[in-house]
Protein backbone atom coordinates (compact mmCIF):
# COMPACT_ATOMS: atom_id res chain seq x y z
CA UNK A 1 0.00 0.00 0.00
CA UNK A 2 1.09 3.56 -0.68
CA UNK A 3 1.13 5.20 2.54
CA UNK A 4 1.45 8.91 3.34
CA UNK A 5 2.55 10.08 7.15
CA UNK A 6 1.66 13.41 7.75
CA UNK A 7 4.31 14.83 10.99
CA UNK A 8 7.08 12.13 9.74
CA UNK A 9 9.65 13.33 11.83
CA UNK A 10 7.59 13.80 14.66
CA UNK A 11 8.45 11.30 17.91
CA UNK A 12 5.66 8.98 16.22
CA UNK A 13 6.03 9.79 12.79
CA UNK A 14 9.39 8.15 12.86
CA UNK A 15 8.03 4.77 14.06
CA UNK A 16 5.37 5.00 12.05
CA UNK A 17 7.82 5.26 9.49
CA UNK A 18 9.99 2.82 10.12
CA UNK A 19 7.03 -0.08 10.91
CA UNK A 20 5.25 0.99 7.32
CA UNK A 21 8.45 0.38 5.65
CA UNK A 22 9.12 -3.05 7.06
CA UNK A 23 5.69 -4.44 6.71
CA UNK A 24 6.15 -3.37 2.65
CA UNK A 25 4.30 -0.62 2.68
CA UNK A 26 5.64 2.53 0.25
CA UNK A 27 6.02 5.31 2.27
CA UNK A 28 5.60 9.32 1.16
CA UNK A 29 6.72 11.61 4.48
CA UNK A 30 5.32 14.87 4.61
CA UNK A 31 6.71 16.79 6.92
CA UNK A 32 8.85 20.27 6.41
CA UNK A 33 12.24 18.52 6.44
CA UNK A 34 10.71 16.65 3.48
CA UNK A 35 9.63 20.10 1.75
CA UNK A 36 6.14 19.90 2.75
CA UNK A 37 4.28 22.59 5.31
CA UNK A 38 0.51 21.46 6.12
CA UNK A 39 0.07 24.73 7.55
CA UNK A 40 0.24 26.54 4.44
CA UNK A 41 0.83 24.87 1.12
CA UNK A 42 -1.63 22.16 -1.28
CA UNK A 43 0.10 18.15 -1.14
CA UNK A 44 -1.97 16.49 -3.50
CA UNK A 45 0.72 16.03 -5.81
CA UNK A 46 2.73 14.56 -3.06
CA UNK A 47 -0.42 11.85 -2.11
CA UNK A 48 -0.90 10.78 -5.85
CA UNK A 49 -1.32 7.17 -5.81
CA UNK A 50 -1.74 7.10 -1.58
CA UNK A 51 -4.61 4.82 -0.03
CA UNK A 52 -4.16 5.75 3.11
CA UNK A 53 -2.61 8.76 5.35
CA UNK A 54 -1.34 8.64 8.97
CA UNK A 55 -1.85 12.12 9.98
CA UNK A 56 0.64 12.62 13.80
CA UNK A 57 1.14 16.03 13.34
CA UNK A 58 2.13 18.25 16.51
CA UNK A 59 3.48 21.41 17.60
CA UNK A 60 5.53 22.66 20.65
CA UNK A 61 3.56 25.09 22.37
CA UNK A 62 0.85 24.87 25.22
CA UNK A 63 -0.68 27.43 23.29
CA UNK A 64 -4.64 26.48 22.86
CA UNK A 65 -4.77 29.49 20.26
CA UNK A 66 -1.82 28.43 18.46
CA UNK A 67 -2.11 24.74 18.97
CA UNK A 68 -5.97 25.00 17.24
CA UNK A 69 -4.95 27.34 14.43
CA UNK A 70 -1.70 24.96 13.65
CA UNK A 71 -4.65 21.72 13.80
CA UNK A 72 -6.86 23.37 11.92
CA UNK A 73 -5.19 24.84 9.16
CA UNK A 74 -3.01 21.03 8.93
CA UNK A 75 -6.22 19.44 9.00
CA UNK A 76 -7.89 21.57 5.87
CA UNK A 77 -4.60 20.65 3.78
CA UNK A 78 -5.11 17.07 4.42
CA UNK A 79 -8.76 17.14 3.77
CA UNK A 80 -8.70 18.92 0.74
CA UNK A 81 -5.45 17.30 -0.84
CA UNK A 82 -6.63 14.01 0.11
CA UNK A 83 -9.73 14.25 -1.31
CA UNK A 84 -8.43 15.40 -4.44
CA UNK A 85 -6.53 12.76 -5.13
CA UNK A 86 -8.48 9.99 -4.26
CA UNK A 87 -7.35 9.42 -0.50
CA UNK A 88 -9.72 6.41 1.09
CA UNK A 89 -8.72 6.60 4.71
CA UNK A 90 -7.26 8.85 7.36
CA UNK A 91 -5.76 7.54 10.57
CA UNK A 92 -5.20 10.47 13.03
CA UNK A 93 -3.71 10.45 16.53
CA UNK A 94 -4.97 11.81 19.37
CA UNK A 95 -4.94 11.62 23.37
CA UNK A 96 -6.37 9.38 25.99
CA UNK A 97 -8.83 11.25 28.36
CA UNK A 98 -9.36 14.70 26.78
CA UNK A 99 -13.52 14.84 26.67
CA UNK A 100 -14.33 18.08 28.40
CA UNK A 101 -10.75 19.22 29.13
CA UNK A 102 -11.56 22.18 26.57
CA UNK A 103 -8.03 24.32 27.57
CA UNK A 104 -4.44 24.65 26.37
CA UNK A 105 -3.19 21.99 24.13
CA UNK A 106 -5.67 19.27 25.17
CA UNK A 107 -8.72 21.54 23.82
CA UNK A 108 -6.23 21.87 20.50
CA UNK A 109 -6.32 18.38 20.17
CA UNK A 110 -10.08 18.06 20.59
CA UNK A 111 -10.29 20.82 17.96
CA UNK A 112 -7.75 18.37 15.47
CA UNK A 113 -10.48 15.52 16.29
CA UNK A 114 -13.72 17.86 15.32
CA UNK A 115 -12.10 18.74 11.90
CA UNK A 116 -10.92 15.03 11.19
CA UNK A 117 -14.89 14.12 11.87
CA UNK A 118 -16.09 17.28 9.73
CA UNK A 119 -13.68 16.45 6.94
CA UNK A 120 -14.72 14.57 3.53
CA UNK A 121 -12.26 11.44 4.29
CA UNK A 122 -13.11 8.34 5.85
CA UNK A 123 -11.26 8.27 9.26
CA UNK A 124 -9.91 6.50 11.83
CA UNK A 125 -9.53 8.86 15.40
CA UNK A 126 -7.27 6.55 17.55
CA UNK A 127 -5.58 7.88 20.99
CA UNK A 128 -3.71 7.15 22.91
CA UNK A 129 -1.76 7.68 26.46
CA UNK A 130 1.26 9.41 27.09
CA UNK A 131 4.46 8.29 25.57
CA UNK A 132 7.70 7.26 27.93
CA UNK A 133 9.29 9.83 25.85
CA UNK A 134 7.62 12.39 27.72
CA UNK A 135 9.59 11.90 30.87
CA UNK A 136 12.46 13.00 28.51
CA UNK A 137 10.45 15.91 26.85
CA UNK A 138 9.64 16.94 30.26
CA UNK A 139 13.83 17.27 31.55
CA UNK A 140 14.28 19.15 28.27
CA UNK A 141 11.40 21.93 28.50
CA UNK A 142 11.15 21.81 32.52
CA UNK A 143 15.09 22.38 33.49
CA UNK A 144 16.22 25.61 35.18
CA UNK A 145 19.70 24.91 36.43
CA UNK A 146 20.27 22.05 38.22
CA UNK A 147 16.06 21.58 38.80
CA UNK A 148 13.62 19.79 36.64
CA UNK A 149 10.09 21.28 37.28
CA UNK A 150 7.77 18.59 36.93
CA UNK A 151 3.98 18.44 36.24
CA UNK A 152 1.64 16.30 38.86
CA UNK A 153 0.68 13.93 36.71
CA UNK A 154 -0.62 10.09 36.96
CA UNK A 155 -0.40 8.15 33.88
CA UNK A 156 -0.82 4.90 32.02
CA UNK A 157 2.29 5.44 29.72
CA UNK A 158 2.88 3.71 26.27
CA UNK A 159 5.82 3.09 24.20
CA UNK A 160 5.79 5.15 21.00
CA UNK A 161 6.36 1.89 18.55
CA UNK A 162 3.69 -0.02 20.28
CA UNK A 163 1.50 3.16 19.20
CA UNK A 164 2.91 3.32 15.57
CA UNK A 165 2.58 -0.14 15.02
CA UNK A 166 -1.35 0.29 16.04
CA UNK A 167 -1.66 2.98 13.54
CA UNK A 168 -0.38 1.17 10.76
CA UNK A 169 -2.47 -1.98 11.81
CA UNK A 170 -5.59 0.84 11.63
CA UNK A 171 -4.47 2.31 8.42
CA UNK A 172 -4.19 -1.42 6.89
CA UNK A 173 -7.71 -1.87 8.01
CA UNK A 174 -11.24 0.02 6.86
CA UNK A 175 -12.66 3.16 8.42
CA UNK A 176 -13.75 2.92 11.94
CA UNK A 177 -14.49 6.53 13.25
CA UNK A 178 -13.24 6.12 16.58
CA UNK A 179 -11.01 3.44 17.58
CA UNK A 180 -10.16 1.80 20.67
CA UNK A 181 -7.95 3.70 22.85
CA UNK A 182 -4.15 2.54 23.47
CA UNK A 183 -2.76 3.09 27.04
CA UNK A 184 0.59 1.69 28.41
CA UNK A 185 0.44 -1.56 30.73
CA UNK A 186 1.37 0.29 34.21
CA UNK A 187 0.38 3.16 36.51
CA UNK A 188 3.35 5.43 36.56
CA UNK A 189 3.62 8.88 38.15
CA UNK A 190 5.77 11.26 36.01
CA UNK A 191 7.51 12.77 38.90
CA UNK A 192 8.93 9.21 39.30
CA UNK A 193 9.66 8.21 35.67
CA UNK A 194 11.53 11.39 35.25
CA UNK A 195 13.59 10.61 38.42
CA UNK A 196 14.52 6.74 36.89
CA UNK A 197 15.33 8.67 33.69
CA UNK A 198 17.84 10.67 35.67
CA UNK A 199 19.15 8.02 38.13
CA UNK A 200 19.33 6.21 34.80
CA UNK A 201 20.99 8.46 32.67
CA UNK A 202 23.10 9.79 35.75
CA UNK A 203 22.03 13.78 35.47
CA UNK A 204 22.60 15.47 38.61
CA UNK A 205 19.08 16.95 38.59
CA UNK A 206 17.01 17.42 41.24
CA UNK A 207 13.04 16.62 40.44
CA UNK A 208 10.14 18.71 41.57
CA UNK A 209 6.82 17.87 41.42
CA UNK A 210 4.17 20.78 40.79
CA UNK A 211 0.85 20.84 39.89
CA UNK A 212 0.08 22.63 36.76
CA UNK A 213 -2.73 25.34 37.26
CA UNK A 214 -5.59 25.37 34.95
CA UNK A 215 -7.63 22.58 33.84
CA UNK A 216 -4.69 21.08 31.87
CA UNK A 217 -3.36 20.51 35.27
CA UNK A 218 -6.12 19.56 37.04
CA UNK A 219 -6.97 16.63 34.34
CA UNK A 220 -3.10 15.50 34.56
CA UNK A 221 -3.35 15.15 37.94
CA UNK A 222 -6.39 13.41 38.26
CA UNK A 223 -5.53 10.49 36.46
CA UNK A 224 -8.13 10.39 33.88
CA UNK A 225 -4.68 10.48 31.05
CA UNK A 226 -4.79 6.95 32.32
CA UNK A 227 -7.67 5.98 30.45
CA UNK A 228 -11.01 3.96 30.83
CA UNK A 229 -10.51 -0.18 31.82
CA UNK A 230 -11.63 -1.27 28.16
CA UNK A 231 -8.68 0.52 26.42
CA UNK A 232 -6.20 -1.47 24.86
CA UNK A 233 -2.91 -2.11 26.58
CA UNK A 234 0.84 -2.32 25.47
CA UNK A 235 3.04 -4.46 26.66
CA UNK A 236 6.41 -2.42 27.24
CA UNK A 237 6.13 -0.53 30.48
CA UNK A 238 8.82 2.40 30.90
CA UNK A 239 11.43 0.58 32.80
CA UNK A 240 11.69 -1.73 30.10
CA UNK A 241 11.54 0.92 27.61
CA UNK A 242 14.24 2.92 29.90
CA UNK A 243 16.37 -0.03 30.33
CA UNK A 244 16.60 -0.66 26.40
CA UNK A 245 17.27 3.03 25.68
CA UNK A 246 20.25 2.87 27.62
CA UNK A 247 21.41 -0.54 25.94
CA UNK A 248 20.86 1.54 22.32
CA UNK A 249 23.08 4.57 23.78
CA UNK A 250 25.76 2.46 24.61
């Protein structure tokens, strides 16, 4: 199948990438780094021939405002490019837990879910949890000196292959609107996997746990980013997916 993956170079994106190719699929990456921007410019040239598109698109901002307007105007280039040239199926990613947390980048993703349902395509809405990578996103954007300022926050974390490979096994598949969600196989606290990332990775950090004000905060900390009991698990919990990092970095 000819496969198109919309945020290709995104944390996902890359899996998703990378599991396309070795199940045989042909693979057309549109991200910037592959001359593509969503945001602004027409792709149907680029998704001549594609079946199906993978759209993991994301931005770095908390931003509800910007986060909605990048969604949004991402969301009307895949629409309208896949439609014209014959698209059958989009596959977009969201998060676990969202419903009614209308604020900062959680109410962006809602608004990427409303235009994927508005849109002409036939689509797939699958989300999922948090990714273990996000104890490493969190050292990088929460680090003032020697402190790492992290977010209360009780989740069900997932390993981002496990999610790519669901993706792919949705975009191989027909339309199903919304999809069963994908959560990791263990209660974790962020406060603690970003401590095992620094014991691990032997940072001389010192972790603080904060809450986050707002309702972004408030739906971090309450645990409902864990997800309902009929979700879907994974099987790699983040010690496992910590412990095999380090193996790959040495």
């Amino acid at each position: 199948m000819r496969m198109a993956i919309a945020g290709a170079t995104e944390t996902v994106g890359r899996h998703v990438h990378r599991v396309a190719a070795d199940r045989g699929h042909e693979v057309v990456p549109l991200s910037r780094r592959h001359g593509h921007d969503l945001t602004k410019g027409d792709v149907t040239d680029a998704l001549a021939g594609v079946k199906t598109i993978i759209d993991v698109t994301g931005i770095q901002t908390l931003s509800r405002r910007r986060a909605t307007t990048f969604f949004e105007a991402a969301s009307r280039t895949i629409q309208a490019s896949g439609t014209s040239a014959g698209v059958e199926h989009l596959v977009a990613l969201s998060i676990v837990g969202i419903d009614g947390v209308d604020a900062a980048y959680y109410g962006a993703k809602l608004a990427h879910e409303r235009a994927v349902e508005s849109g002409d395509l036939p689509f797939t809405i699958a989300r999922a949890a948090q990714f273990h990578e996000f104890a490493a996103q969190t050292v990088a954007r929460g680090s003032v000196g020697p402190v790492t300022m992290t977010p209360t926050a009780l989740l069900r974390p997932v390993a981002a292959r496990e999610v790519a490979e669901y993706l792919v096994d949705l975009a191989e598949s027909n339309p199903l609107g919304r999809a069963p969600d994908l959560v990791g196989p263990r209660d974790e606290t962020l406060i603690d996997m970003v401590r095992s990332l620094l014991a691990r990775t032997r940072l001389k950090r010192i972790a603080w746990e904060i809450p986050l004000p707002g309702p972004m905060g408030a739906a971090m900390a309450s645990g409902r980013l864990r997800g309902t009991a009929d979700a879907r698990r994974g099987r790699v919990t983040f010690s496992d997916w910590l412990r095999d990092q380090h193996h790959e970095g040495a």
